[in-house]
Structure formats: structure tokens, C-alpha cells
C-alpha atoms as a PDB file:
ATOM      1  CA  UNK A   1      -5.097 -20.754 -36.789  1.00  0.00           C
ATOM      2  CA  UNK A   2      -1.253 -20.970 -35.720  1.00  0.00           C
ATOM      3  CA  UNK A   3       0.755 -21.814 -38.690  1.00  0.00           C
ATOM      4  CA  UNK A   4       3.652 -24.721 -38.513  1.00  0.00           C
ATOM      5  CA  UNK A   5       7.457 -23.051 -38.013  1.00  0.00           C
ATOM      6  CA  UNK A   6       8.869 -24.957 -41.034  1.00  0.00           C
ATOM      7  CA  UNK A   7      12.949 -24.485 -41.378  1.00  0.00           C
ATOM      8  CA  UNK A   8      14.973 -25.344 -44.287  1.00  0.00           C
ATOM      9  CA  UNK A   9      18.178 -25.826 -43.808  1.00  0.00           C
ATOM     10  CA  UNK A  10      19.789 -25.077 -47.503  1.00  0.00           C
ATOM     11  CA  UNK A  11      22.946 -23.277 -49.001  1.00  0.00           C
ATOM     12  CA  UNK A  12      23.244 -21.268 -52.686  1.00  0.00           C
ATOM     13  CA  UNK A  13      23.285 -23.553 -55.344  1.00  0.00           C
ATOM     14  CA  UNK A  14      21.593 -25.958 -54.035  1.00  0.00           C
ATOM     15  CA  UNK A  15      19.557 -27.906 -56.847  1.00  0.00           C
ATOM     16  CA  UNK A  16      17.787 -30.057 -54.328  1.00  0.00           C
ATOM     17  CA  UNK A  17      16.824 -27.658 -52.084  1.00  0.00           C
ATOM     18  CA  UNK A  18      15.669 -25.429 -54.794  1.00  0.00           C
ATOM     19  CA  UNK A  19      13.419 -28.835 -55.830  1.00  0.00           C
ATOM     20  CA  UNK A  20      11.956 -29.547 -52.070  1.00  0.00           C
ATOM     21  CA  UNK A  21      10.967 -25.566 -52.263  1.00  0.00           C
ATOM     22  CA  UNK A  22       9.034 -26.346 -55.033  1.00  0.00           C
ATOM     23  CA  UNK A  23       7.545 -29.500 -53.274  1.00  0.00           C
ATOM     24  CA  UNK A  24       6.288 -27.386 -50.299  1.00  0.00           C
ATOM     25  CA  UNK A  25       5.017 -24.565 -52.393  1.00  0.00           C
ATOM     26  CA  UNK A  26       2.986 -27.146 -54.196  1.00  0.00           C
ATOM     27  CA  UNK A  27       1.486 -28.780 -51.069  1.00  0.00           C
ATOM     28  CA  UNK A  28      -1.936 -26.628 -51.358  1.00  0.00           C
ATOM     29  CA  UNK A  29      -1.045 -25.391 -47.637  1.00  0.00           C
ATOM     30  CA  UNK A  30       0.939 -22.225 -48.062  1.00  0.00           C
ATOM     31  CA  UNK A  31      -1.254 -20.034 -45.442  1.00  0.00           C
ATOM     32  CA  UNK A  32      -0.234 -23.096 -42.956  1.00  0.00           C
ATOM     33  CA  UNK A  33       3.073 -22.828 -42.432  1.00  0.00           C
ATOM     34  CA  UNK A  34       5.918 -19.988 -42.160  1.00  0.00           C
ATOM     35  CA  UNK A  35       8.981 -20.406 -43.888  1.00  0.00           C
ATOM     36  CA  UNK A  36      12.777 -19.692 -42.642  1.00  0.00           C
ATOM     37  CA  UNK A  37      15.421 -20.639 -45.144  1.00  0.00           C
ATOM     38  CA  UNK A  38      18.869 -21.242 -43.231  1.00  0.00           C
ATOM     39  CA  UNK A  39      22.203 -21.205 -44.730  1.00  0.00           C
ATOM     40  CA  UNK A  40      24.315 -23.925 -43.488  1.00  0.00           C
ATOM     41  CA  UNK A  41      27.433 -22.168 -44.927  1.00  0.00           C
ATOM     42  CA  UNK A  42      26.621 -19.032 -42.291  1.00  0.00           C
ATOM     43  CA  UNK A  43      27.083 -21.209 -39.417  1.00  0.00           C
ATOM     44  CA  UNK A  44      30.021 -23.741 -39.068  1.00  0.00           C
ATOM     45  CA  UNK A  45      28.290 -25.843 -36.760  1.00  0.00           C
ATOM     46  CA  UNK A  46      25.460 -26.718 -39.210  1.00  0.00           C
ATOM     47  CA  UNK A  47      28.074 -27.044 -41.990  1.00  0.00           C
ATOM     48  CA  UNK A  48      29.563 -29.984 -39.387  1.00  0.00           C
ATOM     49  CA  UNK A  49      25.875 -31.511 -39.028  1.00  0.00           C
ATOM     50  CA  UNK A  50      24.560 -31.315 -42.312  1.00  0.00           C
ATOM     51  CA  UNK A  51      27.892 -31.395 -44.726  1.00  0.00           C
ATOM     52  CA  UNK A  52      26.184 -32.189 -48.149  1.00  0.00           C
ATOM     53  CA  UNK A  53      23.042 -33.671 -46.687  1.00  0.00           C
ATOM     54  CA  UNK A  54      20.376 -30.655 -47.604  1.00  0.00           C
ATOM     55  CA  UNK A  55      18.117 -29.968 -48.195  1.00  0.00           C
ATOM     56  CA  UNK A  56      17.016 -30.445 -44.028  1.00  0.00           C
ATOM     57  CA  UNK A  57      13.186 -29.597 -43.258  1.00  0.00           C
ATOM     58  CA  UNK A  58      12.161 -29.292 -39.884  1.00  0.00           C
ATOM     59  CA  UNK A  59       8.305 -28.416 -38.848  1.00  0.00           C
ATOM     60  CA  UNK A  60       7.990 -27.506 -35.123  1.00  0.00           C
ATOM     61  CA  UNK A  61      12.099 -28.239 -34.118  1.00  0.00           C
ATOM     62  CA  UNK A  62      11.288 -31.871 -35.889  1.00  0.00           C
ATOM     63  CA  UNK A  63      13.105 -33.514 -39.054  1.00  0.00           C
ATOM     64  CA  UNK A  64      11.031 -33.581 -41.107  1.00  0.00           C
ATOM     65  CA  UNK A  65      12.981 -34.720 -44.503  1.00  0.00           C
ATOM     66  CA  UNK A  66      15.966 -34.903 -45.685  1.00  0.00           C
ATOM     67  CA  UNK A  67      17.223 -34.587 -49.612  1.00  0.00           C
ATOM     68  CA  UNK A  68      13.312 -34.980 -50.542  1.00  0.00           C
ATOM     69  CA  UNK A  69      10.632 -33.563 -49.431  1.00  0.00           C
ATOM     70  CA  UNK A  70       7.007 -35.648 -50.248  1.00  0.00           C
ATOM     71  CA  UNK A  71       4.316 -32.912 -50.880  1.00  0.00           C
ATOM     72  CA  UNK A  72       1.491 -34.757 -49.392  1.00  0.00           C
ATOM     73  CA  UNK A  73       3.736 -36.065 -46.590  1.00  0.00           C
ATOM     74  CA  UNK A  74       4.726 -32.053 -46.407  1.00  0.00           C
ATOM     75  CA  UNK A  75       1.308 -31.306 -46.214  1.00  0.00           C
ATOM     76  CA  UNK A  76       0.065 -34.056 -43.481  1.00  0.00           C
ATOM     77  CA  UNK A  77       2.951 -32.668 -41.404  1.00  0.00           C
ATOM     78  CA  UNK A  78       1.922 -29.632 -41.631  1.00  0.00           C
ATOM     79  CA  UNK A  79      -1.621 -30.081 -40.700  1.00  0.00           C
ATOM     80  CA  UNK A  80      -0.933 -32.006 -38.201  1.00  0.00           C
ATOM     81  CA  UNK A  81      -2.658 -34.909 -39.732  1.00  0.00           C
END
């Protein structure tokens, strides 16, 4: 099975990101995806696209969500469903 390339664009502190985490972890697909947490603070250029809209979730180079992150929705992504 290849597993989704999920990227979540974030930054310390981040309550909401910390939140949409928690929504992905409780989608019931964690063997489905692979996870890579980006800090927007470690790159100016994402600081300039994303400012204070994070958290950013992209599956396969897509966007996802943005601020909220739907576990079901999460999980349909995904799955490709």
C-alpha cells in the first residue's frame, strides 16, 4: 500500500495546529499516511504565504485544509475516497 505524503505546515505555539494534529491522529488511518511537520518560521518564504493562516495540510502537494482539519474529511483524503 503507498501511504499519502501529508505536510503540515505549523510553527511552535501553535494551538491550532496542535488541535488539527489531534484531528488526523484521530482519523483511524495512521498506517495511511506519513507525516512531515514544517515550520513556517524556518523559511521566510512560507512565513510570506502563510503569515498567521496555519495550520496548512497538504496530502499529495494538495491543500488540503486550512485552520481546521475535518477528521473524516482527513480520512476520505487520505484514502483516496
Amino acid at each position: 500500500m503507498i501511504k499519502a505524503e501529508v505536510i503540515l505546515y505549523t510553527r511552535p505555539g501553535c494551538h491550532l495546529c496542535d488541535v488539527a494534529k489531534a484531528a488526523m491522529a484521530g482519523s483511524g488511518c495512521p498506517d495511511s499516511y506519513e507525516l512531515t511537520e514544517v515550520n513556517i518560521d524556518s523559511d521566510p518564504l512560507l512565513v510570506e504565504r502563510y503569515g498567521n493562516h496555519i495550520p496548512v495540510v497538504l496530502i499529495n502537494g494538495v491543500e488540503a485544509f486550512r485552520h481546521r482539519v475535518d477528521p473524516e474529511v482527513f480520512r476520505a483524503r487520505v484514502l483516496g475516497l
